[in-house]
PDB file of N, CA and C in Angstrom:
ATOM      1  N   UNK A   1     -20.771  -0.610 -19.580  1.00  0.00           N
ATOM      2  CA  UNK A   1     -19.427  -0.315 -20.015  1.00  0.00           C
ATOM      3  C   UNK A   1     -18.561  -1.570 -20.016  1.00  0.00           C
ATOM      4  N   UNK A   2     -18.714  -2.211 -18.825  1.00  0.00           N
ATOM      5  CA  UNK A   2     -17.562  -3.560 -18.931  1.00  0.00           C
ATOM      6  C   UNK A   2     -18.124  -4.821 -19.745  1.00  0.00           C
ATOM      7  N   UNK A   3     -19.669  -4.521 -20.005  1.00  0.00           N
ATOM      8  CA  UNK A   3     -19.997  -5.583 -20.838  1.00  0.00           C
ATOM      9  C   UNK A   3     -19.431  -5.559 -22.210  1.00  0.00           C
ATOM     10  N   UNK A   4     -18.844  -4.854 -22.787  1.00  0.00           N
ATOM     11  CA  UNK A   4     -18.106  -4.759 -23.782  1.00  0.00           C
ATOM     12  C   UNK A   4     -16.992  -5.211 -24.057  1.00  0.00           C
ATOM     13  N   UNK A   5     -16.320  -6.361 -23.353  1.00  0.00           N
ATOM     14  CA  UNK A   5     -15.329  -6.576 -23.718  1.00  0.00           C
ATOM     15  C   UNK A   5     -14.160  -6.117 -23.041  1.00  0.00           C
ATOM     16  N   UNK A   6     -13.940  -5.658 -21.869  1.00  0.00           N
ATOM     17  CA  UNK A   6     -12.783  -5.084 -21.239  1.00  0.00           C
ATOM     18  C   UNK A   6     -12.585  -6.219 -20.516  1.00  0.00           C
ATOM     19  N   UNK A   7     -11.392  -6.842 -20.640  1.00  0.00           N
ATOM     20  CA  UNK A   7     -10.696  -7.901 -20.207  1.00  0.00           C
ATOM     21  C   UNK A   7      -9.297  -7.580 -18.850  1.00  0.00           C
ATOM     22  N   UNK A   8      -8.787  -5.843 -18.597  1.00  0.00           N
ATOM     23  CA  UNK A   8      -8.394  -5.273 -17.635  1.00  0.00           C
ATOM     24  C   UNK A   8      -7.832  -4.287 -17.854  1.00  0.00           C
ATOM     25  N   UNK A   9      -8.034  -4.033 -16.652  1.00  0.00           N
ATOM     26  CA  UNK A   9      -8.095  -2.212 -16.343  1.00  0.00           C
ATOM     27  C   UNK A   9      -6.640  -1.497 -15.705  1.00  0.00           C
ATOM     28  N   UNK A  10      -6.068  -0.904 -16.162  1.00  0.00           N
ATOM     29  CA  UNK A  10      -4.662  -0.223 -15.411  1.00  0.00           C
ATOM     30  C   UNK A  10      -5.310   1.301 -14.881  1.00  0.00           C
ATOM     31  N   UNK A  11      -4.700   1.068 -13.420  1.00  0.00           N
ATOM     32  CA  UNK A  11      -4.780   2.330 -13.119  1.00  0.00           C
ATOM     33  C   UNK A  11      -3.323   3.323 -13.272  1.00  0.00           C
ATOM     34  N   UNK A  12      -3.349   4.109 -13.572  1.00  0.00           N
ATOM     35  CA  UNK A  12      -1.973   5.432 -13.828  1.00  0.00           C
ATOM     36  C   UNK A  12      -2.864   6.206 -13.145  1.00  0.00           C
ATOM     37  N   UNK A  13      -2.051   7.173 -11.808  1.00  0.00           N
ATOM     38  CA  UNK A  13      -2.373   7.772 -11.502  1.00  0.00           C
ATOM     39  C   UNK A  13      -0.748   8.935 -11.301  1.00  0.00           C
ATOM     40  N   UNK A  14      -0.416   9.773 -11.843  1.00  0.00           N
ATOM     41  CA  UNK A  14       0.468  10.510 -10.940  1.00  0.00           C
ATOM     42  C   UNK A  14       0.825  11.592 -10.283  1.00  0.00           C
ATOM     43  N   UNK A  15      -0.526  12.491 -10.409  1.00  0.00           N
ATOM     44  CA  UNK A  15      -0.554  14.097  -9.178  1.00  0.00           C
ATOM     45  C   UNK A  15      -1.421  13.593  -8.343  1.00  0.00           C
ATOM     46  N   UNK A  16      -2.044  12.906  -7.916  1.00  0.00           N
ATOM     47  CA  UNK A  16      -2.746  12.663  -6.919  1.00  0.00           C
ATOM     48  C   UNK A  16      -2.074  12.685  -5.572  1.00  0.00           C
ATOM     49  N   UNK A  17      -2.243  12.977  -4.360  1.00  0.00           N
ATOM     50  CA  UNK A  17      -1.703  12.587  -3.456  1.00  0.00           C
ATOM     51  C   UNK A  17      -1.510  11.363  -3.095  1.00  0.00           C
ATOM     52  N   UNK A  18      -0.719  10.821  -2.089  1.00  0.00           N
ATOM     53  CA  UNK A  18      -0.815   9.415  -1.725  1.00  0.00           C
ATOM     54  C   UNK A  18      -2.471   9.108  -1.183  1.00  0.00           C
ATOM     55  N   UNK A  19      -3.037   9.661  -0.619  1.00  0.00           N
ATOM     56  CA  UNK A  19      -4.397   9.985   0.434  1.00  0.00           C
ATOM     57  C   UNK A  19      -5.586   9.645  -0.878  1.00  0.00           C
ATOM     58  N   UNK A  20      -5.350  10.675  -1.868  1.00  0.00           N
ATOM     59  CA  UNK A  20      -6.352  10.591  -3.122  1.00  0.00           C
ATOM     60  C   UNK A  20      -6.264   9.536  -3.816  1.00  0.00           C
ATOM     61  N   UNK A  21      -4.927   9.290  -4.236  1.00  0.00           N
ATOM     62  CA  UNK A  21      -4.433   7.914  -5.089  1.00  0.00           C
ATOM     63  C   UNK A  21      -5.396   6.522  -4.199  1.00  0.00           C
ATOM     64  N   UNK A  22      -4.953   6.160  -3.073  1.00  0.00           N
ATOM     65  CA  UNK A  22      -5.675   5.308  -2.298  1.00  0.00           C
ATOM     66  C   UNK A  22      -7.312   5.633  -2.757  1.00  0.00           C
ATOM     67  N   UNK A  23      -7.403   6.781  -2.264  1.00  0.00           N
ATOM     68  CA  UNK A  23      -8.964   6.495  -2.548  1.00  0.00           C
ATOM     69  C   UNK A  23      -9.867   6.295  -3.601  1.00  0.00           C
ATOM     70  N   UNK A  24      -8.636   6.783  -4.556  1.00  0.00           N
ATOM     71  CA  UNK A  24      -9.048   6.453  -6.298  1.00  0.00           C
ATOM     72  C   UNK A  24      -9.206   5.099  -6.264  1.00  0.00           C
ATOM     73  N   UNK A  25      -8.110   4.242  -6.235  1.00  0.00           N
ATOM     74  CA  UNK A  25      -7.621   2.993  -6.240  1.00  0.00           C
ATOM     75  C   UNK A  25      -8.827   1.933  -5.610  1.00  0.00           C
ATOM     76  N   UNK A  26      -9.310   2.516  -4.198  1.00  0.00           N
ATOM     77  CA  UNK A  26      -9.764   1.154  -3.970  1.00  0.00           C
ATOM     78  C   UNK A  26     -11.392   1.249  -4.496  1.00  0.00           C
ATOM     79  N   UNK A  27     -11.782   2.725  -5.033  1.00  0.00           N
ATOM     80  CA  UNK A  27     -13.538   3.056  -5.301  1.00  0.00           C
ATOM     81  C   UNK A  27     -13.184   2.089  -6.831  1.00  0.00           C
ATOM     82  N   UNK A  28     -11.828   2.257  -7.259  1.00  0.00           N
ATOM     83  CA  UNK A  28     -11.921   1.707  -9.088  1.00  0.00           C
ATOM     84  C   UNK A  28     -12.083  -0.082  -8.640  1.00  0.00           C
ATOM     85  N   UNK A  29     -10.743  -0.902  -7.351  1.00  0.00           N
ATOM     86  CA  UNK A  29     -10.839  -2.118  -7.214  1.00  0.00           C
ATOM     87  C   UNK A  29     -12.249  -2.345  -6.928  1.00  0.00           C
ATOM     88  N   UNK A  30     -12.903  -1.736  -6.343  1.00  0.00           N
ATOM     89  CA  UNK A  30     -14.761  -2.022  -5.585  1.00  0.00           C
ATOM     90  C   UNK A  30     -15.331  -2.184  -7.275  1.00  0.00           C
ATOM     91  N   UNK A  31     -15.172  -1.410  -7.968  1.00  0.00           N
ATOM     92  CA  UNK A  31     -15.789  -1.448  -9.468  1.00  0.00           C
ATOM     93  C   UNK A  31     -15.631  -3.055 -10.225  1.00  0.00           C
ATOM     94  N   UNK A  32     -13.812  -3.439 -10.236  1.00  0.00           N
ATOM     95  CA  UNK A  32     -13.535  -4.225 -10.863  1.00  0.00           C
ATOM     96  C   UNK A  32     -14.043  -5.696 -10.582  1.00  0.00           C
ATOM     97  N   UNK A  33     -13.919  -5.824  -9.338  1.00  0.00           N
ATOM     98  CA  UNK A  33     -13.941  -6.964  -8.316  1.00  0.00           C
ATOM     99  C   UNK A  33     -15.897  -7.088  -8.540  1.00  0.00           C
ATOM    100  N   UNK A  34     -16.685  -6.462  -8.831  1.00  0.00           N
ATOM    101  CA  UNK A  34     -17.981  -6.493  -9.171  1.00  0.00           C
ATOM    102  C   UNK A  34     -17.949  -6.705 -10.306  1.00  0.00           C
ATOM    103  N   UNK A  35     -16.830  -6.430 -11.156  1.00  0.00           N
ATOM    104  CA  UNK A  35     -17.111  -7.582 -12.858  1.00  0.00           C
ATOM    105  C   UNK A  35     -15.906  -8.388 -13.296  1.00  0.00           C
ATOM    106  N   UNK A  36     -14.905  -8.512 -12.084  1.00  0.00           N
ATOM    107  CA  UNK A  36     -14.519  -9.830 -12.055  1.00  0.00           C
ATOM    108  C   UNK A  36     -13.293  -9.049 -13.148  1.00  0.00           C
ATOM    109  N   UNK A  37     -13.288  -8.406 -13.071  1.00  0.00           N
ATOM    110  CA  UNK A  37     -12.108  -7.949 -14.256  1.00  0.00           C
ATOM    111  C   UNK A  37     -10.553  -7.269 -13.504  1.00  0.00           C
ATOM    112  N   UNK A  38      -9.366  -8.336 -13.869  1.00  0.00           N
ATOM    113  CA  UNK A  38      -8.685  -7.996 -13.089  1.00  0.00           C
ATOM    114  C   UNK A  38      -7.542  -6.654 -13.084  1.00  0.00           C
ATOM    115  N   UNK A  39      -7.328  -5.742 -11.976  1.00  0.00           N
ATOM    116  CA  UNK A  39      -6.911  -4.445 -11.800  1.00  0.00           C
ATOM    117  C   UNK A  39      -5.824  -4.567 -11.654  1.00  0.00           C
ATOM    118  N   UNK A  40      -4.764  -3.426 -12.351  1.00  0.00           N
ATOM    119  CA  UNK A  40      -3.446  -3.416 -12.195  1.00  0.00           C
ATOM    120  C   UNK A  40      -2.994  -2.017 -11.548  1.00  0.00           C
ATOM    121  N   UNK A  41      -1.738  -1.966 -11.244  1.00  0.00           N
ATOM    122  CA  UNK A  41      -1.520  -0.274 -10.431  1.00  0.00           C
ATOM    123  C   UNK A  41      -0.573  -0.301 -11.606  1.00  0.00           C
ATOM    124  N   UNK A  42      -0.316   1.221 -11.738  1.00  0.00           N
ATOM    125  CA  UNK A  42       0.799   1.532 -12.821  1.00  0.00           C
ATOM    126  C   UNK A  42       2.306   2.087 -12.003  1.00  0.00           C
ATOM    127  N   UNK A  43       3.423   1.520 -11.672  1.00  0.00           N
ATOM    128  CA  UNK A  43       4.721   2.001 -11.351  1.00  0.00           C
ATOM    129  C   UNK A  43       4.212   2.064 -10.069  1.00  0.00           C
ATOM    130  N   UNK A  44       3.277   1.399  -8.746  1.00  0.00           N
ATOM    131  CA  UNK A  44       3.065   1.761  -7.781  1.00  0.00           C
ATOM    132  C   UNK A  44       3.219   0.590  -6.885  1.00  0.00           C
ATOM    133  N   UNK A  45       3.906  -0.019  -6.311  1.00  0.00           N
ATOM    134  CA  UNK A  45       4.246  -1.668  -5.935  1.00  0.00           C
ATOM    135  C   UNK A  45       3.302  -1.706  -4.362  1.00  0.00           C
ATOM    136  N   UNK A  46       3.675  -0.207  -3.996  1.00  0.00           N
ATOM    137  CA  UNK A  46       2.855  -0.209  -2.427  1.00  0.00           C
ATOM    138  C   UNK A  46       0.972  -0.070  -2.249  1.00  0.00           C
ATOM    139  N   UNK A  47       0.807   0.525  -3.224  1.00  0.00           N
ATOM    140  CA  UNK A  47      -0.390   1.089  -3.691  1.00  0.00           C
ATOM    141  C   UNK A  47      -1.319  -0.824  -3.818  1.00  0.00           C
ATOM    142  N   UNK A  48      -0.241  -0.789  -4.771  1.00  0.00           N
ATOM    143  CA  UNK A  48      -1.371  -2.237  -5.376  1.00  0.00           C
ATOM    144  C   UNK A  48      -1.333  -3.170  -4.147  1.00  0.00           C
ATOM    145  N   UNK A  49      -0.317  -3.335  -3.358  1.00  0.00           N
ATOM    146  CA  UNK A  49      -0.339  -4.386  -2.265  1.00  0.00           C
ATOM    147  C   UNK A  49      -1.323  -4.145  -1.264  1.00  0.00           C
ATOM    148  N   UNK A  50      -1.410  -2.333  -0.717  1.00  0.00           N
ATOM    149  CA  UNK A  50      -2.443  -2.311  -0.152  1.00  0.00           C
ATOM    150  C   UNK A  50      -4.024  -2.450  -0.631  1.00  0.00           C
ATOM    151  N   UNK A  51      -4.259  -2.373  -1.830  1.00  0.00           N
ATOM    152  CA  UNK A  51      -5.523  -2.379  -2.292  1.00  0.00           C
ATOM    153  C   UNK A  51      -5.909  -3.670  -2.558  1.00  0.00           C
ATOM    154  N   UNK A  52      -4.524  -4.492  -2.769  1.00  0.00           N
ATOM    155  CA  UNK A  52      -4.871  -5.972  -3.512  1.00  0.00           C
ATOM    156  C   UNK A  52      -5.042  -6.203  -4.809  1.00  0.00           C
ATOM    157  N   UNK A  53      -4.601  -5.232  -5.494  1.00  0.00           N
ATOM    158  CA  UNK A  53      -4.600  -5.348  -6.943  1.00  0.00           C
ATOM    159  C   UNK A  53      -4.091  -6.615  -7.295  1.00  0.00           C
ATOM    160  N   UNK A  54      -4.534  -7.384  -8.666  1.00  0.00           N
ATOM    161  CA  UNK A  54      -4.468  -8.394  -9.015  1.00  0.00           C
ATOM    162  C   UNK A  54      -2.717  -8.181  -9.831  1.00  0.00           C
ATOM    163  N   UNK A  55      -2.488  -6.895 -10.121  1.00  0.00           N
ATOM    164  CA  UNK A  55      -0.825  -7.115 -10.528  1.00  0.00           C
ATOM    165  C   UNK A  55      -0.537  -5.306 -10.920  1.00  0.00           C
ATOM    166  N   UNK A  56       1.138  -5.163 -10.988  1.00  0.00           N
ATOM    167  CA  UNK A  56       1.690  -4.094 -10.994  1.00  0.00           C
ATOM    168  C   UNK A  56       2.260  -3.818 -12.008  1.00  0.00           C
ATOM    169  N   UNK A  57       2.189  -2.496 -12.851  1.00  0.00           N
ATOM    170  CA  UNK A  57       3.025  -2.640 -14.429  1.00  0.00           C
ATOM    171  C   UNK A  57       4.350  -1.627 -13.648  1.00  0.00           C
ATOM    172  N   UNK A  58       5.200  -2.254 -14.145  1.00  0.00           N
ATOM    173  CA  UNK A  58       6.507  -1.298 -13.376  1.00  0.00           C
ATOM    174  C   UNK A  58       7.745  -1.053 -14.444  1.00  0.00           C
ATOM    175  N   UNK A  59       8.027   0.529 -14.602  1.00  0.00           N
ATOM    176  CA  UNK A  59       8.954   0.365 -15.797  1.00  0.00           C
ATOM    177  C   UNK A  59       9.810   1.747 -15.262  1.00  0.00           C
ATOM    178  N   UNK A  60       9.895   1.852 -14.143  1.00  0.00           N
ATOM    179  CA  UNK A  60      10.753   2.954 -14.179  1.00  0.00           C
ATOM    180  C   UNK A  60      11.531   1.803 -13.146  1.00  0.00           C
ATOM    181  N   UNK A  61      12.483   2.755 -12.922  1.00  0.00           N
ATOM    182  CA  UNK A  61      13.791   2.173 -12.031  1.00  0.00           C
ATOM    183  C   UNK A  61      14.067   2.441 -11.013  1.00  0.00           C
ATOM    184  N   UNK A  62      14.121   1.924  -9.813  1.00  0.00           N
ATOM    185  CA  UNK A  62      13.702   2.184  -8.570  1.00  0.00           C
ATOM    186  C   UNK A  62      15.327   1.744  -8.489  1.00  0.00           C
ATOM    187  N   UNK A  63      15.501   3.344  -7.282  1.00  0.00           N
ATOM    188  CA  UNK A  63      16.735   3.260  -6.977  1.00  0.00           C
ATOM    189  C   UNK A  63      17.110   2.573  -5.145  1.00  0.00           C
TER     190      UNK A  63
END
């Protein structure tokens, strides 16, 4: 699958629990980090810091 050309991956996650989200997050970073392809969190600033995501897409407005 990643030999094709996927240059990076966003995760969006938003019914998940915080508990599930994490565990989504770091089974997808274990994936990425094995093809070197770098992972983003979607609107999640805490999420990606704990997992180490390589960056955060953020477009809502945090009050």
């Amino acid at each position: 699958m990643f030999g094709n050309g996927v240059t990076i991956i966003q995760l969006r996650e938003k019914t998940a629990s915080k508990e599930e989200f994490l565990k989504l997050a770091k089974e997808v970073k274990g994936i990425t980090d094995k093809y070197s392809i770098p992972l983003i969190i979607n609107d999640n600033v805490e999420m990606a810091k704990a997992i180490d995501a390589d960056g955060v897409h953020c477009i809502s407005y945090y009050k």
